[in-house]
C-alpha atoms as a PDB file:
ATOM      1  CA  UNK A   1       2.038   3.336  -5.904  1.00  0.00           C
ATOM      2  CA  UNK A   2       1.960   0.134  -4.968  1.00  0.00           C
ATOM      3  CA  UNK A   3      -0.287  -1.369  -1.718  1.00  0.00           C
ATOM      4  CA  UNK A   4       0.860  -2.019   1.912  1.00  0.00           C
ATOM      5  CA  UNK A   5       0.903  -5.280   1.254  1.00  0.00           C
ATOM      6  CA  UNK A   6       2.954  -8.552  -0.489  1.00  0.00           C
ATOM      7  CA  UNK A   7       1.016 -10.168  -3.098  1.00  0.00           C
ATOM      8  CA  UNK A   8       3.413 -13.618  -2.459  1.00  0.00           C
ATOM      9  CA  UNK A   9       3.658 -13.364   1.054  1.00  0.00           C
ATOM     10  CA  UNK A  10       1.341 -11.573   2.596  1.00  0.00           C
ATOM     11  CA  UNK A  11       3.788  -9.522   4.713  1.00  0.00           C
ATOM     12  CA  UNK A  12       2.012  -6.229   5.841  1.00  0.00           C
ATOM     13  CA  UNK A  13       2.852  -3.573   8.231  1.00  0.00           C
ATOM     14  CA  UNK A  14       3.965  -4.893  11.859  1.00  0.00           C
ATOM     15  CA  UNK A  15       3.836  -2.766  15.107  1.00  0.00           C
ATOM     16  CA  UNK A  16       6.925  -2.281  17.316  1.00  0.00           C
ATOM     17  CA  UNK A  17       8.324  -0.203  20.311  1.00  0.00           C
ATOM     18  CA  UNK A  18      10.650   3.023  20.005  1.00  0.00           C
ATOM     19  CA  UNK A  19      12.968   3.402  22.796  1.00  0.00           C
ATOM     20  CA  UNK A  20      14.817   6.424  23.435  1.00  0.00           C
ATOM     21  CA  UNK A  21      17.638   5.526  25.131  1.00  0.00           C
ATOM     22  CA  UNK A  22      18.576   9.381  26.555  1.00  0.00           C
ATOM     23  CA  UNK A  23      17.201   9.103  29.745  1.00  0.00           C
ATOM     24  CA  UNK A  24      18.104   6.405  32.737  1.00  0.00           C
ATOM     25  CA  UNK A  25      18.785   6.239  36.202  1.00  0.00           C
ATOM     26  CA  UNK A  26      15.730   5.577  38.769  1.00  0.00           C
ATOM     27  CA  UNK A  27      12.493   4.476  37.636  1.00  0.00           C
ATOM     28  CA  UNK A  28      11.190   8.380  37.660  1.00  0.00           C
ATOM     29  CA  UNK A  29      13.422   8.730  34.661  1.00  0.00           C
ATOM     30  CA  UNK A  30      12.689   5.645  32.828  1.00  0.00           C
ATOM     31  CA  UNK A  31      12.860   5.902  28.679  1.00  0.00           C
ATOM     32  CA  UNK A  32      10.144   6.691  27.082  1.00  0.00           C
ATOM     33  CA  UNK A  33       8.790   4.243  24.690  1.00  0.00           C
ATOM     34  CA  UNK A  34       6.436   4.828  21.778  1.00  0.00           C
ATOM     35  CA  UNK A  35       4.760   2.666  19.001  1.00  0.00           C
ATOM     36  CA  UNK A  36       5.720   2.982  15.690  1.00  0.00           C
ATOM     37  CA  UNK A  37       4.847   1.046  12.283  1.00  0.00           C
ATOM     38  CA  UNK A  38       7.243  -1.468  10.375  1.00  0.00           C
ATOM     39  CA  UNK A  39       6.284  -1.000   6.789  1.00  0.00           C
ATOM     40  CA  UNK A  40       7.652  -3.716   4.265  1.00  0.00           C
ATOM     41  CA  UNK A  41       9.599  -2.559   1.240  1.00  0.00           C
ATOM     42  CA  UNK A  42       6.544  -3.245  -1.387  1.00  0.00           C
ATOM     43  CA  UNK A  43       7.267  -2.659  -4.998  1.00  0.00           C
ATOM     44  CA  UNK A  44       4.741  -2.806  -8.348  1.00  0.00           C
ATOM     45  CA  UNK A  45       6.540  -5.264 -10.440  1.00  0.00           C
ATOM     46  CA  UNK A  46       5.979  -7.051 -13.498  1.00  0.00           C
ATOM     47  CA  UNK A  47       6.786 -11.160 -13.007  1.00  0.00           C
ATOM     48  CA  UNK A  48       7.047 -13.932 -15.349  1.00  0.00           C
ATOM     49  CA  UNK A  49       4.937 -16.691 -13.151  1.00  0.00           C
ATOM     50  CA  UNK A  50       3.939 -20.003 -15.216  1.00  0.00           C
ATOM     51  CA  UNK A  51       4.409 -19.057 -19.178  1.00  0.00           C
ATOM     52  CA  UNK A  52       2.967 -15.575 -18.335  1.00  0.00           C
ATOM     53  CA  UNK A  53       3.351 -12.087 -17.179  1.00  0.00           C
ATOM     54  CA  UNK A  54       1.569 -10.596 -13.985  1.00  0.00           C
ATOM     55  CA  UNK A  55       2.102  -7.450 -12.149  1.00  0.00           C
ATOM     56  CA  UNK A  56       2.225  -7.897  -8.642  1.00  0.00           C
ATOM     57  CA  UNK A  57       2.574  -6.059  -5.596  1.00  0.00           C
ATOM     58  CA  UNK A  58       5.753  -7.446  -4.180  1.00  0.00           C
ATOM     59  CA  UNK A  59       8.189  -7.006  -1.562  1.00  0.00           C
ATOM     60  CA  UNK A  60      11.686  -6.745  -2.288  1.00  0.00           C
ATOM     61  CA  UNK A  61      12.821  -9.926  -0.024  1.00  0.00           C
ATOM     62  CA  UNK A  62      10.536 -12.181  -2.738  1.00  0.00           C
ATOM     63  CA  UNK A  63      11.480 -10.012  -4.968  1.00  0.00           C
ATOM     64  CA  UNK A  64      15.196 -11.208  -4.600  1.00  0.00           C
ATOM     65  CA  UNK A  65      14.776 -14.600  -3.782  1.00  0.00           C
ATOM     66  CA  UNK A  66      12.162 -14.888  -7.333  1.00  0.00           C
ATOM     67  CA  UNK A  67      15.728 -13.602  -9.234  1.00  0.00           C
ATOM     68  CA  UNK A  68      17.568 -16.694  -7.807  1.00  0.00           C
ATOM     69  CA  UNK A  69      15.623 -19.354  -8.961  1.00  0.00           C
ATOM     70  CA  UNK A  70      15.136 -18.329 -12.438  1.00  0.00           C
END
């Protein structure tokens, strides 16, 4: 299993809001909002980088963008 985190990026896990959106009305009833965690899409993968091959923990955003400019 591969880390949390992008080898080539350095993306990691981000922090956001969850809204649910079921109650409204007067500020009594406002939605309740909890935290939740962003995780990236991180893959083990092996990459041909300068003549050689290296397995890296990668996400798949780098992953895609490595496949278009080879």
């Amino acid at each position: 299993m591969a880390s949390g985190a992008c080898d080539v990026c350095s993306k990691t896990t981000t922090f956001g809001r969850r809204i649910r959106h079921r109650h409204g009305g007067r500020w009594e009833r406002k939605a309740p909002k909890k935290s939740r965690k962003i995780k990236p899409n991180v893959n083990k993968q092996r990459v041909f980088i300068d003549g050689s091959w290296n397995r890296l923990n990668i996400c798949t955003r780098c992953l895609r963008t490595l496949s278009k400019s080879a």
